[in-house]
C-alpha atoms as a PDB file:
ATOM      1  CA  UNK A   1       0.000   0.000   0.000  1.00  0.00           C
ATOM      2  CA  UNK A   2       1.229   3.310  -1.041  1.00  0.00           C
ATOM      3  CA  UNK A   3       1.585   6.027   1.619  1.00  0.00           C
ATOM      4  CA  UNK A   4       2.680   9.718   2.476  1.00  0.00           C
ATOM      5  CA  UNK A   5       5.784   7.599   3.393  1.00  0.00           C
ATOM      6  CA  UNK A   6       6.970   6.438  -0.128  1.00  0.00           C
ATOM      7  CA  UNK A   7       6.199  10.110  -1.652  1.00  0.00           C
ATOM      8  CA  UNK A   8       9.875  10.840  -1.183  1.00  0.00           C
ATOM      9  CA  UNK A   9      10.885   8.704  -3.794  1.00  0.00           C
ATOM     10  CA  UNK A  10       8.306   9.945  -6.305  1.00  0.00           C
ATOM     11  CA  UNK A  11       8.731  13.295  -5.565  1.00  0.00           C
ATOM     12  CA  UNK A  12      12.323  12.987  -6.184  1.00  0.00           C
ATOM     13  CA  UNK A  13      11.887  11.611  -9.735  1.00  0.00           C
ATOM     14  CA  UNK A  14       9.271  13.963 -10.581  1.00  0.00           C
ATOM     15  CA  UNK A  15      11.707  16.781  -9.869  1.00  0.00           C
ATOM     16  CA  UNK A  16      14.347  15.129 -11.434  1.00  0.00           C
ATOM     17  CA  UNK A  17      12.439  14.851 -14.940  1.00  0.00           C
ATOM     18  CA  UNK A  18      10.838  18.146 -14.185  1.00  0.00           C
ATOM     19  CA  UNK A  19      13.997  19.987 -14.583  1.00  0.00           C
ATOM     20  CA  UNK A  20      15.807  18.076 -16.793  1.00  0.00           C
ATOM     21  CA  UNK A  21      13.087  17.983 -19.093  1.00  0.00           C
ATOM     22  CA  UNK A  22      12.515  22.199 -18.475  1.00  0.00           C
ATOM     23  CA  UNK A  23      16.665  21.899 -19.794  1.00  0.00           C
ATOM     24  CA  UNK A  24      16.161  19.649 -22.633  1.00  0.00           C
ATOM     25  CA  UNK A  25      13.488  21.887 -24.248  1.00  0.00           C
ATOM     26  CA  UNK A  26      15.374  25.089 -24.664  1.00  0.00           C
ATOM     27  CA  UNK A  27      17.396  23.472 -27.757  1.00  0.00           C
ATOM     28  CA  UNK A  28      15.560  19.904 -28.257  1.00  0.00           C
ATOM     29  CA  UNK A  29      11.428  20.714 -27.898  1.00  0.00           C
ATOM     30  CA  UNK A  30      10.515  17.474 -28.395  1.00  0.00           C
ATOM     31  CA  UNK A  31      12.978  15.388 -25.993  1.00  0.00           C
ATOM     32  CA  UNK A  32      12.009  17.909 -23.882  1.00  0.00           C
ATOM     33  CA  UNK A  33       8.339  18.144 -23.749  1.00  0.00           C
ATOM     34  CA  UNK A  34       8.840  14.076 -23.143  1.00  0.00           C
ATOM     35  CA  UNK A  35      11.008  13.712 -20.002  1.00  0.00           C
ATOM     36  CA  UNK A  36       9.054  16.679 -18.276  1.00  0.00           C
ATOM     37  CA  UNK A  37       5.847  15.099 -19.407  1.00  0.00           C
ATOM     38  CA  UNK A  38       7.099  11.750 -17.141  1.00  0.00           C
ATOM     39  CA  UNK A  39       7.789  13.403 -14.243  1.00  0.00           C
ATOM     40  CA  UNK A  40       4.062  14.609 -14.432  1.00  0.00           C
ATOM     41  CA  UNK A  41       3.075  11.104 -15.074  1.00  0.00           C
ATOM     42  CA  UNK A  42       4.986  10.134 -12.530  1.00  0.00           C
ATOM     43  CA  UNK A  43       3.694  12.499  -9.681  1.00  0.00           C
ATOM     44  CA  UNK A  44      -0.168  11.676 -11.338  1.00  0.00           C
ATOM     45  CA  UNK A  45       0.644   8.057 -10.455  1.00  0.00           C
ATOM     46  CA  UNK A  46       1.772   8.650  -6.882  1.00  0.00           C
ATOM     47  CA  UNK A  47      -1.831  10.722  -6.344  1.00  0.00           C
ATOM     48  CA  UNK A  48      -3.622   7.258  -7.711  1.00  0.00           C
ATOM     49  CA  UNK A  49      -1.896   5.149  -5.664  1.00  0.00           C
ATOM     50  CA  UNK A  50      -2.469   7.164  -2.727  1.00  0.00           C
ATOM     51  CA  UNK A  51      -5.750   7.778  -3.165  1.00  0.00           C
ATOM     52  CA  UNK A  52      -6.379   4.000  -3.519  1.00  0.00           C
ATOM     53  CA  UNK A  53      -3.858   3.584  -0.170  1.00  0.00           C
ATOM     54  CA  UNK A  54      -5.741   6.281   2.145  1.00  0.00           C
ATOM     55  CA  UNK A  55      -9.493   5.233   0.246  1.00  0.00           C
ATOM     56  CA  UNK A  56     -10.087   8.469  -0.313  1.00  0.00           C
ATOM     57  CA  UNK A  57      -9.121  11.551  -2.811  1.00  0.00           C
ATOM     58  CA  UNK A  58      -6.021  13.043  -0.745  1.00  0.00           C
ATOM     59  CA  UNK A  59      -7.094  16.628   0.131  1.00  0.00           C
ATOM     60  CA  UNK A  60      -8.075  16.907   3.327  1.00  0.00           C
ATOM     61  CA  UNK A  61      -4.885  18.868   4.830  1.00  0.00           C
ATOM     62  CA  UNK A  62      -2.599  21.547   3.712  1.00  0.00           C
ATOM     63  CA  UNK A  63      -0.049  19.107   2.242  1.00  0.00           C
ATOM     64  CA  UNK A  64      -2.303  17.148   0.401  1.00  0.00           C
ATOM     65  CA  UNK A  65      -3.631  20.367  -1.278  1.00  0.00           C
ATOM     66  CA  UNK A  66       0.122  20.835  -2.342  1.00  0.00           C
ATOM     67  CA  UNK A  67       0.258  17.528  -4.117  1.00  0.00           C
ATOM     68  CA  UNK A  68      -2.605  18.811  -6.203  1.00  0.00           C
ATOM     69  CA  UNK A  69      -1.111  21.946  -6.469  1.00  0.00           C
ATOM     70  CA  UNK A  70       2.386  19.955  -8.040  1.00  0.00           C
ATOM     71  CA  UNK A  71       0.529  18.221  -9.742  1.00  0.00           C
ATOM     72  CA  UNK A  72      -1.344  20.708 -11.657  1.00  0.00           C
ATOM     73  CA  UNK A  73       1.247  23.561 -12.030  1.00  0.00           C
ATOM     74  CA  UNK A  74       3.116  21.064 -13.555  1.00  0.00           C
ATOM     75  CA  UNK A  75       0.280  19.576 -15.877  1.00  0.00           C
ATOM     76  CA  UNK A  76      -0.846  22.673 -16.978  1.00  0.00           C
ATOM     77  CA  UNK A  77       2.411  24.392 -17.325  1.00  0.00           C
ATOM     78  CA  UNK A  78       3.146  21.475 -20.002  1.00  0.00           C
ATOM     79  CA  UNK A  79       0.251  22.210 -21.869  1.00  0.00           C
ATOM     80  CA  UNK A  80       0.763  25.758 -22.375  1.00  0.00           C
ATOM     81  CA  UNK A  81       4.199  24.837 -23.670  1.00  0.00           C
ATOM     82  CA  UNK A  82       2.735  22.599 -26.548  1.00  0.00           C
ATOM     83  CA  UNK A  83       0.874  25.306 -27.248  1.00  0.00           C
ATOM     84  CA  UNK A  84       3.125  28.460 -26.749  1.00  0.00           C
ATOM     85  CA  UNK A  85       6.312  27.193 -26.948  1.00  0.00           C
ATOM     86  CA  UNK A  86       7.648  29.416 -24.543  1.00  0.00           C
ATOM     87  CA  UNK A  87      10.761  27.946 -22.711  1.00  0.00           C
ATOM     88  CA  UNK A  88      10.241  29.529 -19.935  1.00  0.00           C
ATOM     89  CA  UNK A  89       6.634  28.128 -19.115  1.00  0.00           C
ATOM     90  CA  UNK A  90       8.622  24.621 -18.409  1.00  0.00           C
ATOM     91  CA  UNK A  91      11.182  26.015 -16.157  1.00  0.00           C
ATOM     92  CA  UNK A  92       8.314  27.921 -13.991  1.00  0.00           C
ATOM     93  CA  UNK A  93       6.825  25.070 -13.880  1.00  0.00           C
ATOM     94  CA  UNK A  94       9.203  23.058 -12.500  1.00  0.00           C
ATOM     95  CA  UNK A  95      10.927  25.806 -10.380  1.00  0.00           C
ATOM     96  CA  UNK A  96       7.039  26.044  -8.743  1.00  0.00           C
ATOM     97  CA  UNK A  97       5.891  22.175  -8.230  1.00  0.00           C
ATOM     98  CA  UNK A  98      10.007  21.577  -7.340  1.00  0.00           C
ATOM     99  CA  UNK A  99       9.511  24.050  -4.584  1.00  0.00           C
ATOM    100  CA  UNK A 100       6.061  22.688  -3.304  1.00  0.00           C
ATOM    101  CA  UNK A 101       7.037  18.807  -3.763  1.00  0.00           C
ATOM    102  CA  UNK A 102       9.943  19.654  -1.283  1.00  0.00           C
ATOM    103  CA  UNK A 103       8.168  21.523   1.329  1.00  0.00           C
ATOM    104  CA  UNK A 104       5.563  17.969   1.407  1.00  0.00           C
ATOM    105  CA  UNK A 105       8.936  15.928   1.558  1.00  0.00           C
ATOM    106  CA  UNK A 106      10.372  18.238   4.229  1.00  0.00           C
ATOM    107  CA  UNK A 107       7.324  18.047   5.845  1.00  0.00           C
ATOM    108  CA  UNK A 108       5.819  14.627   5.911  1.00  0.00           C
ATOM    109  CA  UNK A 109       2.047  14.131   7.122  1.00  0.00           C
ATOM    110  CA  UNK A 110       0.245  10.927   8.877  1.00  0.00           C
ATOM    111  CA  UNK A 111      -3.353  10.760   7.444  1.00  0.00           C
ATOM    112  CA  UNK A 112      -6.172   8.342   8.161  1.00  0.00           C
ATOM    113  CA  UNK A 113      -8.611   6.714   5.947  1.00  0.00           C
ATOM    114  CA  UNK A 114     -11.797   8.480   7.728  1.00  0.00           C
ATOM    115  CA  UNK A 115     -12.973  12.289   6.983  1.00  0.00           C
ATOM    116  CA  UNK A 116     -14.994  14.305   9.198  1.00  0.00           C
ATOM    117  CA  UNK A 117     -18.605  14.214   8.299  1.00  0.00           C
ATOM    118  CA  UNK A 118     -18.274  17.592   6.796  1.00  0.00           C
ATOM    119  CA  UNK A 119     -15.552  16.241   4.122  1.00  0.00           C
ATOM    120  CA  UNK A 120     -17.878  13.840   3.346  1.00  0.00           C
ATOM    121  CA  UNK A 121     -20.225  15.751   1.095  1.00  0.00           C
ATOM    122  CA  UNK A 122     -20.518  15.017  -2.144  1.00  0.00           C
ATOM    123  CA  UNK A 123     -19.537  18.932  -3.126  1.00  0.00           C
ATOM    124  CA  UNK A 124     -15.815  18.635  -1.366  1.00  0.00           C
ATOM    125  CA  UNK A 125     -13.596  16.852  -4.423  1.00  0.00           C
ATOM    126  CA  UNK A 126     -14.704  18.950  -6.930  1.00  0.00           C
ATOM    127  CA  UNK A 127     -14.778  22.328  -4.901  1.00  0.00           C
ATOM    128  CA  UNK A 128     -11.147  21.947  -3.783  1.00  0.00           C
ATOM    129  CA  UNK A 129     -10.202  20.064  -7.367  1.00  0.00           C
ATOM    130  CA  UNK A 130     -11.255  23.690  -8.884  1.00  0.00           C
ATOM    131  CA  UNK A 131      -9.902  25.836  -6.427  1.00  0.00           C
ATOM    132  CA  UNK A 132      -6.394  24.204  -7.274  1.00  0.00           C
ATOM    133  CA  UNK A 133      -6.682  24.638 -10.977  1.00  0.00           C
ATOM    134  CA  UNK A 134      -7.491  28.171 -10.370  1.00  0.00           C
ATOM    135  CA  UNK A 135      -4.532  29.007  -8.068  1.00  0.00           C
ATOM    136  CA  UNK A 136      -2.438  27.134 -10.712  1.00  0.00           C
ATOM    137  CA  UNK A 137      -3.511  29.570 -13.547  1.00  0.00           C
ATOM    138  CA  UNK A 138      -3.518  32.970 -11.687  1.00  0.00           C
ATOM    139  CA  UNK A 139       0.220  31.604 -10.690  1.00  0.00           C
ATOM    140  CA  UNK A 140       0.805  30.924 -13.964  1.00  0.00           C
ATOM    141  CA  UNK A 141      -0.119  34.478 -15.400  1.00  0.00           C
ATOM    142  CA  UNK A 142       1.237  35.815 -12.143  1.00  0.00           C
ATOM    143  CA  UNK A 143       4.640  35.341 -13.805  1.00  0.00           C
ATOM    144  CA  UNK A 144       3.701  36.339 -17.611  1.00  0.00           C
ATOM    145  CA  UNK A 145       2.475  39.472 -15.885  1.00  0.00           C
ATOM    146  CA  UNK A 146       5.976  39.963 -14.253  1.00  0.00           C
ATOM    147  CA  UNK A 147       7.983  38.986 -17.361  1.00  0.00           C
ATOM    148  CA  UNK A 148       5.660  41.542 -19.744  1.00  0.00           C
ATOM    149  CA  UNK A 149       7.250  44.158 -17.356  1.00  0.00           C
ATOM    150  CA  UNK A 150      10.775  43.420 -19.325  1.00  0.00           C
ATOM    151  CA  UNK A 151       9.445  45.062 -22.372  1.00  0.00           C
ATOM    152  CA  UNK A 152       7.449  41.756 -23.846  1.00  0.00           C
ATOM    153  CA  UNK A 153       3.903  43.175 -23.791  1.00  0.00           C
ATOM    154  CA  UNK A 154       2.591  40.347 -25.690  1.00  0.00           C
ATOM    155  CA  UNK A 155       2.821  38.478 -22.549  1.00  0.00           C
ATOM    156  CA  UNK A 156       0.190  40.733 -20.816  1.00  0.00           C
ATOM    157  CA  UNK A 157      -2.404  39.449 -23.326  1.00  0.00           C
ATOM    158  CA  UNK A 158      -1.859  35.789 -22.277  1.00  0.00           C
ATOM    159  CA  UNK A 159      -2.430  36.264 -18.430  1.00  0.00           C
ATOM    160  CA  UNK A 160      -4.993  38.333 -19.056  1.00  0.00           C
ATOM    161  CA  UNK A 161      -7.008  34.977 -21.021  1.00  0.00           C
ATOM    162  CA  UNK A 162      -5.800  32.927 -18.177  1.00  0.00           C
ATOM    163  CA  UNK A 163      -6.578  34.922 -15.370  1.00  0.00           C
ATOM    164  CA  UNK A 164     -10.625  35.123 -17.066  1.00  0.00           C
ATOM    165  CA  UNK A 165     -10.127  31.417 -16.510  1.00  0.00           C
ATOM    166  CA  UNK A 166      -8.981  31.136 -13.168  1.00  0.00           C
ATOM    167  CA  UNK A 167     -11.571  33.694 -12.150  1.00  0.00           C
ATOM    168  CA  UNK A 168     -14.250  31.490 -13.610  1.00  0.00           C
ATOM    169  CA  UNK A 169     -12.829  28.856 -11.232  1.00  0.00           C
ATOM    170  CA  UNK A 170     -12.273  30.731  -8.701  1.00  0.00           C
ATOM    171  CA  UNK A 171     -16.141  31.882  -8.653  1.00  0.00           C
ATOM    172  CA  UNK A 172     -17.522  28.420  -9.484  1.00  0.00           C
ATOM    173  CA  UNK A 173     -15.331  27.090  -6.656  1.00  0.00           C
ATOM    174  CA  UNK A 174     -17.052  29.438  -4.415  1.00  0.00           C
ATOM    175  CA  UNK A 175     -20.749  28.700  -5.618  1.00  0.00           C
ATOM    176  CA  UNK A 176     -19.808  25.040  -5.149  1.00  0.00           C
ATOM    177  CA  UNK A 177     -18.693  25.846  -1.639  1.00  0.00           C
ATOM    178  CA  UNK A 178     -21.310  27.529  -0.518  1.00  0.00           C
ATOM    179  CA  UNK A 179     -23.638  25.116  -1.533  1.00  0.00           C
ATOM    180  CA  UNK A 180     -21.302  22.485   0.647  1.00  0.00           C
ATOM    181  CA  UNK A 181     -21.543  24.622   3.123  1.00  0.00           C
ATOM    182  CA  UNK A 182     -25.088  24.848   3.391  1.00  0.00           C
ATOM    183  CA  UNK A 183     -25.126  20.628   3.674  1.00  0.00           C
ATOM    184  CA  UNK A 184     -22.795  20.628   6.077  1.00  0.00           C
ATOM    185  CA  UNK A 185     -23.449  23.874   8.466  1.00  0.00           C
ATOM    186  CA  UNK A 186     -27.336  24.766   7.392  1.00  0.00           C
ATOM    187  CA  UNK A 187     -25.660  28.318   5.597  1.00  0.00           C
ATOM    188  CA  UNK A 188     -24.803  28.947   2.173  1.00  0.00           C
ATOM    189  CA  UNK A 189     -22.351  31.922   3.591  1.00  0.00           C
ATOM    190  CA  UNK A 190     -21.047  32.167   7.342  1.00  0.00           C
ATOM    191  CA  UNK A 191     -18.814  35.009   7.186  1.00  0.00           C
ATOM    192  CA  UNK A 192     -15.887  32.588   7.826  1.00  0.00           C
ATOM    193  CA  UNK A 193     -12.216  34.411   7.543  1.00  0.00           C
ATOM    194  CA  UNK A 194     -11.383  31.649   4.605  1.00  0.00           C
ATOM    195  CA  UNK A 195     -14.901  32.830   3.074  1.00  0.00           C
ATOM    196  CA  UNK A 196     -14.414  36.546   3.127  1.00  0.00           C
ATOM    197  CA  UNK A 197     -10.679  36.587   1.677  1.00  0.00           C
ATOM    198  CA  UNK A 198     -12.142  33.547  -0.867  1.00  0.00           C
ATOM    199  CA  UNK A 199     -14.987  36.939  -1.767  1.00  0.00           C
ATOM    200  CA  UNK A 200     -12.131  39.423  -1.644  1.00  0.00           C
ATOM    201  CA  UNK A 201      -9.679  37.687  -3.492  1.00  0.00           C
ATOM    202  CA  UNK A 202     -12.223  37.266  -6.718  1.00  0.00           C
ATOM    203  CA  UNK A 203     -13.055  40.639  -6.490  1.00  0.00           C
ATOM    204  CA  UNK A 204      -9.786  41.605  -6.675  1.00  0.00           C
ATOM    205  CA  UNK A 205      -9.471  39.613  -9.692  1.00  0.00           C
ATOM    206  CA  UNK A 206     -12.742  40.316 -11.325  1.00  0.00           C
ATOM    207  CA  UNK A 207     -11.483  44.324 -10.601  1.00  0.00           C
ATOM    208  CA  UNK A 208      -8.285  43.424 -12.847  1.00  0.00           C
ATOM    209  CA  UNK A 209      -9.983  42.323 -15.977  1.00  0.00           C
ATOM    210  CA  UNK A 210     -11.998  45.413 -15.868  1.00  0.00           C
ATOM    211  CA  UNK A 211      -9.178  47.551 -15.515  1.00  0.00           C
ATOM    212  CA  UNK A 212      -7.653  46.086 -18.557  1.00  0.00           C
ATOM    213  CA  UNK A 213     -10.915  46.161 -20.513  1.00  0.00           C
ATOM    214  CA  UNK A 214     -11.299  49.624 -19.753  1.00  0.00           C
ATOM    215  CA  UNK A 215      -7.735  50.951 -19.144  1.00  0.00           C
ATOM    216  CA  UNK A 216      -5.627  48.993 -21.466  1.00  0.00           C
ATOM    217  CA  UNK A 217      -2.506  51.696 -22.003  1.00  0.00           C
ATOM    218  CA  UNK A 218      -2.208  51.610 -17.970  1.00  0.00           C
ATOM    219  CA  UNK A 219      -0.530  47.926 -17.906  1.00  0.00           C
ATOM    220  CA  UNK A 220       1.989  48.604 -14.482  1.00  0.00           C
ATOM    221  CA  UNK A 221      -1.002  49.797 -12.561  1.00  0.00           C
ATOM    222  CA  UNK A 222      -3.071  46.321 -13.790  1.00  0.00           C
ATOM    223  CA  UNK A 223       0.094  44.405 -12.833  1.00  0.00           C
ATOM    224  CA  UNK A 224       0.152  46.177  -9.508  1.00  0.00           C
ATOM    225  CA  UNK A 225      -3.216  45.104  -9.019  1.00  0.00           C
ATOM    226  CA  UNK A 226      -2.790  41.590 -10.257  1.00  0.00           C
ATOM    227  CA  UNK A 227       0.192  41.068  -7.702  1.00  0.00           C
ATOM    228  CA  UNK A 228      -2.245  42.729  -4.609  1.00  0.00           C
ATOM    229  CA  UNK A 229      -4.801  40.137  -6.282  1.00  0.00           C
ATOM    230  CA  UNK A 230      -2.319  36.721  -5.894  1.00  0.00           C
ATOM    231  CA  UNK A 231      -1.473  38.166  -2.535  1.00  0.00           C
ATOM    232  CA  UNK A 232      -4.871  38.213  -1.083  1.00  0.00           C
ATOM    233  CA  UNK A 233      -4.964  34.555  -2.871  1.00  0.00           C
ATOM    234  CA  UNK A 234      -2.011  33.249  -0.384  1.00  0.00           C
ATOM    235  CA  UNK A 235      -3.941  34.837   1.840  1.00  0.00           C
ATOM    236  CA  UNK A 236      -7.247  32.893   1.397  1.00  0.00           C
ATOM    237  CA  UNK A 237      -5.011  29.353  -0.019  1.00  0.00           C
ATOM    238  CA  UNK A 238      -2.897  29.273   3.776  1.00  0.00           C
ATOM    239  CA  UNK A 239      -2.666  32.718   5.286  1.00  0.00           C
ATOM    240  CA  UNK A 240      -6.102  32.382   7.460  1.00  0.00           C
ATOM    241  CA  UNK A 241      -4.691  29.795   9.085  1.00  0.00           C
ATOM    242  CA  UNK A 242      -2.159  31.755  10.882  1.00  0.00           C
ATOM    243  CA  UNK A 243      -5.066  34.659  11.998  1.00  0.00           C
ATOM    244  CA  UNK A 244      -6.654  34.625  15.332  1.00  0.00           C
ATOM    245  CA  UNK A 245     -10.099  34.061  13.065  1.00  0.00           C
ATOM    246  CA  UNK A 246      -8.837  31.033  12.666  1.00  0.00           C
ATOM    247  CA  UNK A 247      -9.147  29.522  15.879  1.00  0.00           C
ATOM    248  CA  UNK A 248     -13.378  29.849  15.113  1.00  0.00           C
ATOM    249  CA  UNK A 249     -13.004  28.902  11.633  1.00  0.00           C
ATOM    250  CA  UNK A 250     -15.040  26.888  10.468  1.00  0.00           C
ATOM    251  CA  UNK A 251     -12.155  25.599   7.825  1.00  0.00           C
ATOM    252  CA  UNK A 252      -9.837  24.261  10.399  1.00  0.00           C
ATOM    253  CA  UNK A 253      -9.678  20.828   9.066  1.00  0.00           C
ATOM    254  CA  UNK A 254      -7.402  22.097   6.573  1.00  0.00           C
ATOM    255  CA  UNK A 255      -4.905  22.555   9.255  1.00  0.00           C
ATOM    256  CA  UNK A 256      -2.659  19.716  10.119  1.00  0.00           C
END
């Protein structure tokens, strides 16, 4: 049976194809694409296996959200390279779900097979399965927002069509929480800390695509804004945790 245990060893591998294959690609593409595409397939099959150990889908705690979060930086990194072909999307994404795998290895967790009757709902895999591919995409354009700051504006326009995306997400993740929450607590919105920065932090969001609807020529102040917008996100992802609201959260089984 697979555990947290035996992540070490396909965490290492992952990383080890990650970033060899984010090296390959800058003068062979295809070699490239390959070897970073196995360390993906590798991490994916460490999530299956795990999930079959611990009979259940691993996200329950912090750490387990940051095998998701590996997972699909890394996933969706590689398919924005096939269709980009920007070298740099590969290294990200391996500098990003390198950084993440080692923080789980550094830090390993004991889990259980059994979730608390509020995990149980029906409304949890796919609420936190979004919320992961949205903080994957804003990171994403995150860094295309930084690197159209070094005079490659065209970069702008492709966070601007992922961060649309992630908002999406990020607001569908919400509408499938609340409706979770109102199965598991008898309220669709309880003015939980995790709640109000999850409301603040699409707002924030939702505020830059107007911007740069309606004030295109003014791209540092919509970067500005994007960056205040991926803080709050930290903020909402982990941050709560570490807030005296936290200690009446109602999201404290996130905590370890």
């Amino acid at each position: 049976m697979i555990t947290w245990t035996e992540f070490i060893w396909f965490g290492i591998a992952s990383i080890l194809f990650w970033i060899v294959g984010a090296l390959l690609a800058i003068k062979k593409q295809t070699l490239g694409t390959i070897v970073y595409g196995i360390g993906v397939g590798i991490f994916m099959l460490y999530l299956i296996l795990y999930t079959i150990g611990v009979e259940r889908v691993p996200m329950r705690t912090m750490g387990e959200t940051r095998l998701w979060y590996s997972f699909f930086l890394s996933s969706i990194t590689l398919l924005l390279y096939l269709r980009w072909h920007y070298n740099f999307m590969l290294i990200f994404g391996a500098i990003l779900s390198t950084v993440f795998t080692i923080i789980n290895i550094a830090k390993p967790e004991i889990h259980t097979t059994t979730l608390m009757p509020a995990l149980q709902s029906g409304w949890f895999i796919p609420h936190v399965t979004i919320y992961m591919i949205a903080y994957a995409l804003v990171a994403i354009a995150q860094i295309l927002a930084f690197i159209a700051l070094c005079r490659k504006p065209h970069y702008l326009l492709v966070a601007d069509n992922l961060i649309r995306i992630g908002s999406a997400l990020i607001l569908l993740g919400m509408l499938m929480g609340a409706v979770w929450a109102k199965q598991a607590w008898g309220n669709y919105w309880a003015w939980d800390a995790k709640e109000n920065w999850a409301a603040v932090t699409w707002i924030l969001y939702i505020s830059y695509i107007h911007m740069r609807r309606y004030f295109p020529t003014k791209e540092k102040l919509a970067i500005t804004l994007l960056t205040i917008a991926f803080i709050a996100l930290q903020i909402t992802w982990y941050g709560v945790n570490y807030m005296p609201a936290a200690l009446k959260s109602l999201h404290t089984y996130t905590m370890n």
